[in-house]
Protein backbone atom coordinates (compact mmCIF):
# COMPACT_ATOMS: atom_id res chain seq x y z
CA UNK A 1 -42.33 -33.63 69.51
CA UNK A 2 -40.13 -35.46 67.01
CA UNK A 3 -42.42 -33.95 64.58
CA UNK A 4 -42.08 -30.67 65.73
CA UNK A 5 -38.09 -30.78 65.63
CA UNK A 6 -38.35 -32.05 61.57
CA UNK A 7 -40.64 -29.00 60.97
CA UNK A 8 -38.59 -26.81 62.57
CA UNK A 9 -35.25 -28.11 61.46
CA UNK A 10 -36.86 -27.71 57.34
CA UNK A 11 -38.20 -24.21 57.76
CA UNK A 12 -34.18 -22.99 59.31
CA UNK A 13 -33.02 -24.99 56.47
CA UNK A 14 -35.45 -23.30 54.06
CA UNK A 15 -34.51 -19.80 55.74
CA UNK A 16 -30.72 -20.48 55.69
CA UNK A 17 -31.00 -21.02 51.65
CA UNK A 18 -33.44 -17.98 51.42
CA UNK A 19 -30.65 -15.74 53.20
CA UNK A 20 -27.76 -17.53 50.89
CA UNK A 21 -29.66 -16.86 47.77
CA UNK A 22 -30.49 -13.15 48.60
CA UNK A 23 -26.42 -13.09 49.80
CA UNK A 24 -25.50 -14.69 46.04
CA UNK A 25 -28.31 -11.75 44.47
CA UNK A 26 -26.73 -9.16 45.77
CA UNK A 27 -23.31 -9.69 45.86
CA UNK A 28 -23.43 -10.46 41.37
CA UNK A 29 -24.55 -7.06 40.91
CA UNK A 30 -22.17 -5.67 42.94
CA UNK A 31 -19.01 -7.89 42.00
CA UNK A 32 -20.18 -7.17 38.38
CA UNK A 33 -20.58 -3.50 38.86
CA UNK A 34 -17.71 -2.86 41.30
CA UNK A 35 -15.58 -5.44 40.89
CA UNK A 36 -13.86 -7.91 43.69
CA UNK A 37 -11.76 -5.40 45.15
CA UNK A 38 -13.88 -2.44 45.16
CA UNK A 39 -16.82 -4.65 46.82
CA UNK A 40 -17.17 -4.95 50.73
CA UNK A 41 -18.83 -7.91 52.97
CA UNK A 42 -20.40 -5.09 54.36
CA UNK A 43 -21.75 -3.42 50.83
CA UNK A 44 -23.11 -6.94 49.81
CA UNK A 45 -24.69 -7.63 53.47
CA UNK A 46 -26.36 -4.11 52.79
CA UNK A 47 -27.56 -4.83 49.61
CA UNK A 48 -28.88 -8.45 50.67
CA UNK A 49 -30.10 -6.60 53.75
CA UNK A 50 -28.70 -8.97 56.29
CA UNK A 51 -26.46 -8.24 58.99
CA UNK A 52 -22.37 -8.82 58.75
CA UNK A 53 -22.63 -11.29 61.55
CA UNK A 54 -25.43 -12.99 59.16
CA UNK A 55 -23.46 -12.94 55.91
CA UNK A 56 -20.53 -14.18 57.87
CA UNK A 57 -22.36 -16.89 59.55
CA UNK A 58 -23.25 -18.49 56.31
CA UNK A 59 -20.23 -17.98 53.61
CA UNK A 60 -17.22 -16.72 56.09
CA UNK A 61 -14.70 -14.70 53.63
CA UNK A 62 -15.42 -12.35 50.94
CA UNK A 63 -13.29 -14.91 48.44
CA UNK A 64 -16.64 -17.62 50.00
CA UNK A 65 -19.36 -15.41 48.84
CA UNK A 66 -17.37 -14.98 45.28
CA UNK A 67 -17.30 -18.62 44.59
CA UNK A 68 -20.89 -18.99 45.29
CA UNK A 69 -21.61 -16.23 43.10
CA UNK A 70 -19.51 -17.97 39.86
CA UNK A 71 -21.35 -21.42 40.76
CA UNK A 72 -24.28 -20.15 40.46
CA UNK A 73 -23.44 -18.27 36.93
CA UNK A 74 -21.65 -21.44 35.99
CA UNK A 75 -24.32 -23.62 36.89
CA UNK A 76 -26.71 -21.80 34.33
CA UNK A 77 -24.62 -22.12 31.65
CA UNK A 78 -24.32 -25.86 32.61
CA UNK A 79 -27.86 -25.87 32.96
CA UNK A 80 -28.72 -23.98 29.79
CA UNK A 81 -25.65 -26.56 27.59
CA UNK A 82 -26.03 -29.86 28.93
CA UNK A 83 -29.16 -30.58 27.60
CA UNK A 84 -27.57 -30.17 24.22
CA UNK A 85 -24.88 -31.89 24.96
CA UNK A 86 -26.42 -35.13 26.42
CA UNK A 87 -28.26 -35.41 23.56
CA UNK A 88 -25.75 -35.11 20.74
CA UNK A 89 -25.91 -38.40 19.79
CA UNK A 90 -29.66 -38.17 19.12
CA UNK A 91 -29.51 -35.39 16.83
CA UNK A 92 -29.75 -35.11 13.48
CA UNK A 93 -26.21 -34.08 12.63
CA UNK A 94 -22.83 -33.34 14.46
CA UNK A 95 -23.85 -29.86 13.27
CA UNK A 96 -26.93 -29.71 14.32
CA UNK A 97 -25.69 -30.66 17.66
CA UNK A 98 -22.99 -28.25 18.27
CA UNK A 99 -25.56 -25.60 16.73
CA UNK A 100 -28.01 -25.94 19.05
CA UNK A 101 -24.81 -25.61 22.21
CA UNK A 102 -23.33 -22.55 20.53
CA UNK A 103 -27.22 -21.22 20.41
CA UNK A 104 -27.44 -21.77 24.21
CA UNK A 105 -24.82 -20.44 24.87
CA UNK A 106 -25.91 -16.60 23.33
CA UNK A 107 -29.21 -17.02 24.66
CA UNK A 108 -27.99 -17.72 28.35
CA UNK A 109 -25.20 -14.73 27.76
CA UNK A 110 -28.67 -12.70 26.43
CA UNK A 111 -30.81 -13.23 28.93
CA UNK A 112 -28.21 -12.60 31.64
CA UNK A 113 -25.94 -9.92 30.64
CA UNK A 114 -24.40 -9.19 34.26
CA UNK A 115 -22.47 -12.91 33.82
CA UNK A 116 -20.98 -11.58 31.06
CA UNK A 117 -19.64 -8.69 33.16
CA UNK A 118 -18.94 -10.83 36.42
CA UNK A 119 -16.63 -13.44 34.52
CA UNK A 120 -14.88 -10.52 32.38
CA UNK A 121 -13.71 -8.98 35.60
CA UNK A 122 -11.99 -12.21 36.62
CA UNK A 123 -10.42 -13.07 33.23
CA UNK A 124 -8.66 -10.17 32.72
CA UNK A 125 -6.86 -10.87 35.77
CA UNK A 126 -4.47 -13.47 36.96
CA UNK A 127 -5.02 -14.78 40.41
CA UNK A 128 -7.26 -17.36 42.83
CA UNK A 129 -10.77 -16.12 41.15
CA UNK A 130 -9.55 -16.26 37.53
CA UNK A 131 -7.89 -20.20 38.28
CA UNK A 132 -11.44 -20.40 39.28
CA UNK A 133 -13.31 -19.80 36.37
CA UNK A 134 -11.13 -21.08 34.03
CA UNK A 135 -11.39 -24.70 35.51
CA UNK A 136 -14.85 -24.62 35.85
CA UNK A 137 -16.04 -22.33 33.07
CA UNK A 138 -13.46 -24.03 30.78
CA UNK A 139 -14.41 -27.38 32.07
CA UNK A 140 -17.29 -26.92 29.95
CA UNK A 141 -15.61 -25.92 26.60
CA UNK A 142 -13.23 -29.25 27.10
CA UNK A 143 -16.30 -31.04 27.16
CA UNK A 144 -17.73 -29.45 24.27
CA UNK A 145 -14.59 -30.14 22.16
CA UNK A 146 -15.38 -33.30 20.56
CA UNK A 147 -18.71 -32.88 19.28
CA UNK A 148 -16.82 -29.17 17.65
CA UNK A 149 -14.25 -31.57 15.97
CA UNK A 150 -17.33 -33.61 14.63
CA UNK A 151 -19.20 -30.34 13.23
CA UNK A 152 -16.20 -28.69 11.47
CA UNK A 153 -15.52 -32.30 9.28
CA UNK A 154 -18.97 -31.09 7.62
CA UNK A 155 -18.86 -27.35 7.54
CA UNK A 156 -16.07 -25.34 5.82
CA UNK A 157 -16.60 -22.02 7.99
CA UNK A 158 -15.10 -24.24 10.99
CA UNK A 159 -12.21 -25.16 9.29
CA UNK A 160 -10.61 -22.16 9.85
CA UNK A 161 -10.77 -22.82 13.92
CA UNK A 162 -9.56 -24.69 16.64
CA UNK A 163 -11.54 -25.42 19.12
CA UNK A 164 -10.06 -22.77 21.65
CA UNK A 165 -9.97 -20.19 18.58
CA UNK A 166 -13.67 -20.88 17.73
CA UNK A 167 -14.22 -20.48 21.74
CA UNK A 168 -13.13 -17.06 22.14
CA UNK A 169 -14.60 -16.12 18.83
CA UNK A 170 -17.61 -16.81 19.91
CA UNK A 171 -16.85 -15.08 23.33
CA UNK A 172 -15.63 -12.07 21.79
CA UNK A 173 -18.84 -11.68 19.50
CA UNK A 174 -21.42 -12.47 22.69
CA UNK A 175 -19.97 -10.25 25.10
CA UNK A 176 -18.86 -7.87 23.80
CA UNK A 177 -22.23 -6.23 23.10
CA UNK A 178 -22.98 -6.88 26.66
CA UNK A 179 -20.12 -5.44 28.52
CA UNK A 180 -20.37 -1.94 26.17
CA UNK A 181 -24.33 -1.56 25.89
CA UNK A 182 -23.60 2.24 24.83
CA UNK A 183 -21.64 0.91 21.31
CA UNK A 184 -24.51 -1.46 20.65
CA UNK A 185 -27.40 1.23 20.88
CA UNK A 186 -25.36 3.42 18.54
CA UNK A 187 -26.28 0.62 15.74
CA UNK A 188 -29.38 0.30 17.25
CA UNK A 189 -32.54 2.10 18.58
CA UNK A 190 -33.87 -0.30 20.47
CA UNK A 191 -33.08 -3.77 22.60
CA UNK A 192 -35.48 -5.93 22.66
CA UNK A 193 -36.36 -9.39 22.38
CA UNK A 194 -36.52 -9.63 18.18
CA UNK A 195 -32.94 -7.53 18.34
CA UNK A 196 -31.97 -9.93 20.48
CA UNK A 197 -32.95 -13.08 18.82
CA UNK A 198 -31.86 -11.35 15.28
CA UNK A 199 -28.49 -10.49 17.58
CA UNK A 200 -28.18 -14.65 18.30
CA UNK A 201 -28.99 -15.30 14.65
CA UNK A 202 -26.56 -12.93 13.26
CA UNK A 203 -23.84 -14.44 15.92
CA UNK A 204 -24.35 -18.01 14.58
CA UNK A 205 -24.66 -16.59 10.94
CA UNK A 206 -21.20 -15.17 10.86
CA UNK A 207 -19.30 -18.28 13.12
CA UNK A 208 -21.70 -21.39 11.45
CA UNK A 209 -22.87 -19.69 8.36
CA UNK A 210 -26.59 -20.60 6.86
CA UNK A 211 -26.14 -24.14 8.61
């Protein structure tokens, strides 16, 4: 019987992250397409195709299902940096180090365009969402400043930055291909994953030089 009850309690645990996960799917195209405002508990529980009662079961408030959308984008970029990061001290240069995080950073941006779009809605605005992501999402870039301080001793093209300078350079050059897909076709016929890769290359070219 006992057995029964631990089988039973894993599977509603496995179904209750199932539903949250569609919930999170749905609701980062639509707060990327839409926007916060213009985006209903309804419209996401439509998309996710749950019920209301369902999505508010499980996250409560429109602002709830937000912040699980931005962990979840946040988390990837954590996911994607870290690795880099834990391993500075291993690598062959400062340079090198902070190469390989700035690198991870476009590819993650590349490979999921729609977080681009999602965090550009909030930062353009100032309220409870944008506090949000610039805690976390800037959590990251703190943490990232001292191995930036380390790399621009030994490479002139960083002299020119700060840290928070070189930060939204390197913002302004990843995103903004993916937020206006229409200017980016106009210098190119086609998107795929060598214009992509030659997109990176060109991105760490122009902010790192031949490093």
């Amino acid at each position: 019987m006992a057995s029964n009850s631990k089988r039973q309690g894993r599977q509603s645990a496995e179904s209750a992250a199932q539903t949250q996960l569609q919930v999170v799917q749905a609701a980062t195209n639509l707060f990327a397409d839409k926007g916060f405002d213009s985006t209903s508990l309804r419209d996401i529980a439509q998309q996710a195709q749950v019920t209301h009662g369902t999505l508010r079961h499980h996250f409560g408030s429109k602002l709830d299902v937000w912040k699980a959308v931005a962990d979840r984008v946040l988390e990837q970029y954590q996911q994607s940096l870290m690795p880099a990061v834990m391993t500075a001290n291993q690598a062959a240069s400062p340079l090198h180090a902070f190469k390989n995080i700035v690198s991870a950073f476009i590819s993650t941006s590349n490979k999921n365009p729609i977080y681009a779009k999602l965090l550009m809605q909030e930062c353009t605005h100032n309220n409870p969402r944008s506090d949000y992501v610039k805690q976390h999402f800037l959590g990251i870039h703190i943490l990232i400043e001292p191995l930036f301080l380390e790399a621009q001793k030994t490479n002139p093209k960083l002299e020119v930055f700060s840290n928070d300078s070189f930060f939204l350079a390197l913002l302004s050059l990843t995103f903004f291909p993916l937020l206006l897909p229409e200017v980016t076709q106009l210098l190119s016929n086609k998107q795929d994953s060598t214009s992509i890769q030659n997109t990176e290359q060109l991105i760490l070219n122009i902010l790192l030089g031949d490093s």
